[in-house]
N, C-alpha and C. Protein backbone atom coordinates (compact mmCIF):
# COMPACT_ATOMS: atom_id res chain seq x y z
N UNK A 1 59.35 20.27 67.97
CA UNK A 1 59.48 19.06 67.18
C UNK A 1 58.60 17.96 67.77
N UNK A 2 57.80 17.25 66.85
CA UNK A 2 57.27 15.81 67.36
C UNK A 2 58.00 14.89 67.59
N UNK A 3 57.65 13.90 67.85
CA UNK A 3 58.20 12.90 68.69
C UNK A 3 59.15 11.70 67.21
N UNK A 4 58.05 11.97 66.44
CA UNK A 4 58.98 11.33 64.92
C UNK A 4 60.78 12.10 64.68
N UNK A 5 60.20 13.64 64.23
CA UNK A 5 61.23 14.12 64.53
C UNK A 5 62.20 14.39 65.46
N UNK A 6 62.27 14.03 66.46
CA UNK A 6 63.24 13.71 67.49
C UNK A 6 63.68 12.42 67.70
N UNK A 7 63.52 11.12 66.80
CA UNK A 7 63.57 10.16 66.76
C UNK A 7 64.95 10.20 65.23
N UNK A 8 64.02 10.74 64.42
CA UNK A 8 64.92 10.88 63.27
C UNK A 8 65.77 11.82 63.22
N UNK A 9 66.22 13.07 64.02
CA UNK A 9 67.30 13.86 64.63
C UNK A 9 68.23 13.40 65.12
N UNK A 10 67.83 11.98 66.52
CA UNK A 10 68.60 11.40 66.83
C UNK A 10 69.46 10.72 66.34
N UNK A 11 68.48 9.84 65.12
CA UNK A 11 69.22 8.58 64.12
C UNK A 11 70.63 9.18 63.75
N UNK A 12 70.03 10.40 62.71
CA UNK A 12 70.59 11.38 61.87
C UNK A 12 72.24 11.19 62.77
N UNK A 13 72.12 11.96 63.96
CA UNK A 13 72.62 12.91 64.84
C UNK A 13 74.23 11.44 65.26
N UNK A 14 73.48 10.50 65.39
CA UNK A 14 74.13 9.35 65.72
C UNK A 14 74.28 8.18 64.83
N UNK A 15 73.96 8.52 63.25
CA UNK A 15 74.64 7.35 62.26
C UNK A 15 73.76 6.23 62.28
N UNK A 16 72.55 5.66 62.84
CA UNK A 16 71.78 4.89 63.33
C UNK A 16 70.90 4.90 61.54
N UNK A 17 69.85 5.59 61.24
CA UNK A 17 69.29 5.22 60.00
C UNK A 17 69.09 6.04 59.37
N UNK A 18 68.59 6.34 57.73
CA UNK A 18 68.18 7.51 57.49
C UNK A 18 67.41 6.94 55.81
N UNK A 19 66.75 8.34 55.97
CA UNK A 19 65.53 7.43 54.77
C UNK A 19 66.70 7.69 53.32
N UNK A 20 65.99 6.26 52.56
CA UNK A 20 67.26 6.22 51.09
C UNK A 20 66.39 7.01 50.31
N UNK A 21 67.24 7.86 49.50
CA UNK A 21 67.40 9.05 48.73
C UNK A 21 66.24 9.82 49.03
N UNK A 22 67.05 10.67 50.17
CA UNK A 22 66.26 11.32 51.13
C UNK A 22 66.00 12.42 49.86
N UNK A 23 66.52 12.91 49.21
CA UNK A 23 66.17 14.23 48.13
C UNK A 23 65.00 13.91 47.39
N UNK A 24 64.89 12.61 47.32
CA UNK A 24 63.67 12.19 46.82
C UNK A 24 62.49 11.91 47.17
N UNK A 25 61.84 12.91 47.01
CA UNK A 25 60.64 12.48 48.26
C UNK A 25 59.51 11.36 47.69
N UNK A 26 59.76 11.14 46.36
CA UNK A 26 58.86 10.17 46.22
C UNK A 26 59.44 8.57 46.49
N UNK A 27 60.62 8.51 46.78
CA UNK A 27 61.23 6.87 47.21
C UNK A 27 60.62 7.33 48.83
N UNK A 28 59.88 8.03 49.40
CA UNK A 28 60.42 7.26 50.66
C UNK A 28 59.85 6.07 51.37
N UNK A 29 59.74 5.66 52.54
CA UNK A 29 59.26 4.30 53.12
C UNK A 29 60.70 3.58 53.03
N UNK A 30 61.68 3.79 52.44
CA UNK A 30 62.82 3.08 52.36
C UNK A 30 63.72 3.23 53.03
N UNK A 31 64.91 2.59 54.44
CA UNK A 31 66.01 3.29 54.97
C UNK A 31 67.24 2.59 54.91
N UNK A 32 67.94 3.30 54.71
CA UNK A 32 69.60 2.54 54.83
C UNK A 32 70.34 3.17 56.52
N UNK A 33 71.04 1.88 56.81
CA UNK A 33 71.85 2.21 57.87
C UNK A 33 72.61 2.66 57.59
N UNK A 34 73.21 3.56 58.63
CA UNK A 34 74.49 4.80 59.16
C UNK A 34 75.14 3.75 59.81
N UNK A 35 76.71 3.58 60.29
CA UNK A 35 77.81 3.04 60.65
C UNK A 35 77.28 2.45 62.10
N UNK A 36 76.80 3.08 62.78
CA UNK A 36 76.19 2.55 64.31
C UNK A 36 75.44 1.66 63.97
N UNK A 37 74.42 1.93 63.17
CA UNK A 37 72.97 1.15 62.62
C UNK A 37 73.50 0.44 62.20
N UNK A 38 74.33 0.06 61.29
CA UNK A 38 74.77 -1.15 60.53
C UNK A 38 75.14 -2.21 61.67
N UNK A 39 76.03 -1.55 62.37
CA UNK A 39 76.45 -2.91 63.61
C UNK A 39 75.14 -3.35 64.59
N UNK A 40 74.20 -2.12 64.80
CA UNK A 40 73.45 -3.06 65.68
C UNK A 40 72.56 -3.77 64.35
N UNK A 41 72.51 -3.72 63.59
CA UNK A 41 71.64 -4.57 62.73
C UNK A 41 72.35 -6.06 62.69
N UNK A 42 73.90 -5.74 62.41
CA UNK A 42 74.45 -6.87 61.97
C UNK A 42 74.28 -8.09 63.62
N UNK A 43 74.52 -7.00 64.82
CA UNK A 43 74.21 -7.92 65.93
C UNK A 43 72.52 -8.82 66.01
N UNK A 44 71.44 -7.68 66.06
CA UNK A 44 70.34 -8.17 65.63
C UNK A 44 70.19 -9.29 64.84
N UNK A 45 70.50 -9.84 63.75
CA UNK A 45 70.49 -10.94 63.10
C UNK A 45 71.77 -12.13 63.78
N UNK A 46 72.82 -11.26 64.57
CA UNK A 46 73.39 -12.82 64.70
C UNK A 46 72.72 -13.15 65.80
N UNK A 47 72.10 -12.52 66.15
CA UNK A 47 71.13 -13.05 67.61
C UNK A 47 70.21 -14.06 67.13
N UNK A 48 69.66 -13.43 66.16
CA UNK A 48 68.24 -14.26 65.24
C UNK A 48 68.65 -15.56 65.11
N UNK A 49 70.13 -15.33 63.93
CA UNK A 49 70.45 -17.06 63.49
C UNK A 49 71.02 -17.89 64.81
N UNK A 50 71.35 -17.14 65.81
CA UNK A 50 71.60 -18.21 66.89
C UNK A 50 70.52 -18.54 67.54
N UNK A 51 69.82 -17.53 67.81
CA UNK A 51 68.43 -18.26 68.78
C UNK A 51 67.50 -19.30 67.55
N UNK A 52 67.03 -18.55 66.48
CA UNK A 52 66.12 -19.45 65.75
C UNK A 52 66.60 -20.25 64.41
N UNK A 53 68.01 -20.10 63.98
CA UNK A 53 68.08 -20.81 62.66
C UNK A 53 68.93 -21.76 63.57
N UNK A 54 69.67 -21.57 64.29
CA UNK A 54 70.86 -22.69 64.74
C UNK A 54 70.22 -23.63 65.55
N UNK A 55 69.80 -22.92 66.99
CA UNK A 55 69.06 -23.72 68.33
C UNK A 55 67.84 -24.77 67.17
N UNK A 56 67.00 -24.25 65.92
CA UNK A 56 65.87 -25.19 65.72
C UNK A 56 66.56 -26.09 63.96
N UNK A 57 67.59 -25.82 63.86
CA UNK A 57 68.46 -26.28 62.67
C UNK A 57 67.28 -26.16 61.47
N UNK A 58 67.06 -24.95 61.72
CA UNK A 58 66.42 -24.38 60.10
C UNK A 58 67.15 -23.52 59.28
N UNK A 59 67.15 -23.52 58.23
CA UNK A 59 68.10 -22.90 56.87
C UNK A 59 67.66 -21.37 57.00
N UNK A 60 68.55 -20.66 56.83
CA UNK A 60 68.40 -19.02 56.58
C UNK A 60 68.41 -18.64 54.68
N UNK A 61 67.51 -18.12 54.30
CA UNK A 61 67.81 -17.40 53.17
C UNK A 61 67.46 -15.91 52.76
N UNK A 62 67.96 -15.55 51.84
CA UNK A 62 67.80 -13.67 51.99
C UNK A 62 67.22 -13.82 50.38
N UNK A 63 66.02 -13.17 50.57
CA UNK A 63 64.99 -13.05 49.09
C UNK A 63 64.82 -11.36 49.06
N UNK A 64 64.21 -11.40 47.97
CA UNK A 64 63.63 -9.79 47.87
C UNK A 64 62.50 -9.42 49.00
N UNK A 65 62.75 -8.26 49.23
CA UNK A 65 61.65 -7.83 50.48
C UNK A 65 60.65 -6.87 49.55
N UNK A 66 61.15 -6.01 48.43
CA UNK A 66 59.99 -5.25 47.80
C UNK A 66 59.56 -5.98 46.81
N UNK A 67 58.27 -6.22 46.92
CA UNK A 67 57.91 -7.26 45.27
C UNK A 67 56.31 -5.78 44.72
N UNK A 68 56.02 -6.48 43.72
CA UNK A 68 54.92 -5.93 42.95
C UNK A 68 53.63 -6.17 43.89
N UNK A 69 52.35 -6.03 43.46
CA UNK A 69 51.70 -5.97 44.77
C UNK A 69 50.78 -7.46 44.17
N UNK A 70 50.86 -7.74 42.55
CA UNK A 70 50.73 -8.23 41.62
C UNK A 70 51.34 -9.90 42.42
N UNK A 71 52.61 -9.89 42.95
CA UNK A 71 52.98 -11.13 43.31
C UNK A 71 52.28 -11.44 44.67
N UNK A 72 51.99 -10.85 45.48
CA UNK A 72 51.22 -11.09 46.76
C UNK A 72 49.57 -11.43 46.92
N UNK A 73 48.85 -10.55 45.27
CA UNK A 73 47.60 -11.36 45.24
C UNK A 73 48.05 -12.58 44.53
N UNK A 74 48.70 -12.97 43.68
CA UNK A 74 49.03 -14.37 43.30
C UNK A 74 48.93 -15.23 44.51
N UNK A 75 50.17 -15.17 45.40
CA UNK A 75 50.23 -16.28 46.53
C UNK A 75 49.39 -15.89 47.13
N UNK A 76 48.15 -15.12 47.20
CA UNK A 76 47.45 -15.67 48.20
C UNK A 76 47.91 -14.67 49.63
N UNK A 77 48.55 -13.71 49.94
CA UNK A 77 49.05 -13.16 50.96
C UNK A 77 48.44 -11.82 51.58
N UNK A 78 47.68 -11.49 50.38
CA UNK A 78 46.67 -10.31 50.91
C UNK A 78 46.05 -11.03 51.49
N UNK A 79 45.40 -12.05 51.13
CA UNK A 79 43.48 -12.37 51.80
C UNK A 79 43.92 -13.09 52.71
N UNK A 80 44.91 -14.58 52.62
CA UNK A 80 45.34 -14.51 54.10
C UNK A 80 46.86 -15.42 53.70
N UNK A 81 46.90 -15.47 54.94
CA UNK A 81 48.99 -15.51 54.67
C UNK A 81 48.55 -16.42 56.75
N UNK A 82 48.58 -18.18 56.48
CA UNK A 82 48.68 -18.42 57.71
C UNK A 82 50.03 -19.53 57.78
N UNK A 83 50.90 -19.46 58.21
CA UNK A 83 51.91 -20.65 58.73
C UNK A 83 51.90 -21.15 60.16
N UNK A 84 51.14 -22.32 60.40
CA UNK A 84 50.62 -22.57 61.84
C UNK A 84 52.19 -23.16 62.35
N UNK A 85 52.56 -23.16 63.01
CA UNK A 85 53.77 -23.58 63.62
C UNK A 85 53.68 -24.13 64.93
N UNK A 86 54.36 -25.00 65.35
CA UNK A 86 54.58 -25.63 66.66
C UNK A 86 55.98 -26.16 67.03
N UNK A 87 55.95 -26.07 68.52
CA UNK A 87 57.68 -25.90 68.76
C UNK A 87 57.60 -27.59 69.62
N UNK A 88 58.25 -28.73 69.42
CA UNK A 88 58.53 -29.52 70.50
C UNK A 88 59.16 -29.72 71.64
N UNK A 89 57.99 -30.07 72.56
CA UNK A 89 58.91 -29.58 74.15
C UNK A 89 59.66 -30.75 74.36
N UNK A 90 60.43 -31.82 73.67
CA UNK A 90 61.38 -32.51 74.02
C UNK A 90 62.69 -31.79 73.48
N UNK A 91 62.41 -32.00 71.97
CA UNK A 91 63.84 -31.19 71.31
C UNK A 91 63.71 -29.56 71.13
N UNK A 92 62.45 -28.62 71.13
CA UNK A 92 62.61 -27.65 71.19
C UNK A 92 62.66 -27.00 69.30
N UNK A 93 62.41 -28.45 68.64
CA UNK A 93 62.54 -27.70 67.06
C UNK A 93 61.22 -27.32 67.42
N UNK A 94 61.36 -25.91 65.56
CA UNK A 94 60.02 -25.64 65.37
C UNK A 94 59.21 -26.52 63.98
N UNK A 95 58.17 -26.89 63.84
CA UNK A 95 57.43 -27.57 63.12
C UNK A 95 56.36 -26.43 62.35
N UNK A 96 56.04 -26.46 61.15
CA UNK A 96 55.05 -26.64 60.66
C UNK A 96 54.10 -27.43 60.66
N UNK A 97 52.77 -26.90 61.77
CA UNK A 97 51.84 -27.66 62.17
C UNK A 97 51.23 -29.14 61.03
N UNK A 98 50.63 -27.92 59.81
CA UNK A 98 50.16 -28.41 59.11
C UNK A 98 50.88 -29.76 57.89
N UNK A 99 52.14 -29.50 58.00
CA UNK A 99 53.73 -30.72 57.45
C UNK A 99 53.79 -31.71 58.14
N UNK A 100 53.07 -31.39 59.70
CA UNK A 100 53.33 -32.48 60.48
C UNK A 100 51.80 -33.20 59.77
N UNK A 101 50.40 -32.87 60.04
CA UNK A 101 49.78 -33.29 59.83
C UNK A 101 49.58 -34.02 59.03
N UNK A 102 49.91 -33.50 57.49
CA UNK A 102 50.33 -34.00 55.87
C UNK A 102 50.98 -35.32 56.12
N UNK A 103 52.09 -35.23 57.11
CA UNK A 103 52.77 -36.55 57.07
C UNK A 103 52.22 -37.61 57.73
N UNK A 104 51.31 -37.29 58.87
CA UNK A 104 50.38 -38.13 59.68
C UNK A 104 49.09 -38.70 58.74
N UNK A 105 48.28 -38.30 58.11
CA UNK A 105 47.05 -38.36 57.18
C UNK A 105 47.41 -38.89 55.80
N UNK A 106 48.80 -38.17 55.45
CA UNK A 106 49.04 -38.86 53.81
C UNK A 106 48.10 -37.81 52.85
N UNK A 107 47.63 -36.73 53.37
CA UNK A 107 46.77 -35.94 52.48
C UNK A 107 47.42 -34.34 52.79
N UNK A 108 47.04 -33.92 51.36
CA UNK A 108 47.56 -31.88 51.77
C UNK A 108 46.51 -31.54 52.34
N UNK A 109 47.18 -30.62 53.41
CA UNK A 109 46.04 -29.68 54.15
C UNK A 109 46.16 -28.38 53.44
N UNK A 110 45.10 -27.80 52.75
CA UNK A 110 44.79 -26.89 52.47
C UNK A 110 44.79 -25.38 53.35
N UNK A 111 45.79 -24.23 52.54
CA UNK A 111 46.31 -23.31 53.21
C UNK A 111 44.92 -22.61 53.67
N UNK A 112 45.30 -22.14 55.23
CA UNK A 112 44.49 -21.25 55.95
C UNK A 112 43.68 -22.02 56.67
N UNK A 113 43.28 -23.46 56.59
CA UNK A 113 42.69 -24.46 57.21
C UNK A 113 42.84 -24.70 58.69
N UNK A 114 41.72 -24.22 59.28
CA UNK A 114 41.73 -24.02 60.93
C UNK A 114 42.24 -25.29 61.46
């Protein structure tokens, strides 16, 4: 066995993940958690919203993760996809570089703008 398959033996073996509608071989790329997997997932995210939605008091929301490929050349996310960010070393929030700027200048900075 390769090293994939001994990875996905394990999952299997221990409830951890497994690909959704495995009979189907044309869905795959897709996985649902097994009973183990579910809890460390559910821990994984409360880690997330405590370290980065709570500690920087930013909002959490849950959107679609599969879209058309149709919506990604729209926004702009194939050719480039940049969110410059900066963290302040007094309070430790995180900023959108370019929001800060906008509000400093009074003008939009145009996405992807070095």
């Amino acid at each position: 066995m390769g090293k994939y398959e001994d990875v996905q033996s394990l999952a299997d073996q221990r409830g951890l993940f497994f690909p959704s509608a495995e009979i189907h071989t044309s869905l795959s790329g897709f996985w649902d958690f097994g009973p183990l997997g579910t809890n460390l997932r559910k821990k994984i995210v409360e880690f997330w919203r405590k370290e980065l939605v709570r500690k920087t008091d930013g909002i959490e929301i849950e959107g679609c993760i599969v879209l058309p490929k149709k919506t990604f050349e729209a926004s702009g996310h194939l050719d480039s996809f940049v969110d410059p960010i900066i963290q302040c070393k007094k309070c430790h929030k995180i900023f959108r570089a370019d929001s800060l700027i906008e509000d400093i200048i009074k003008e939009k900075v145009p996405e992807g703008l070095s």
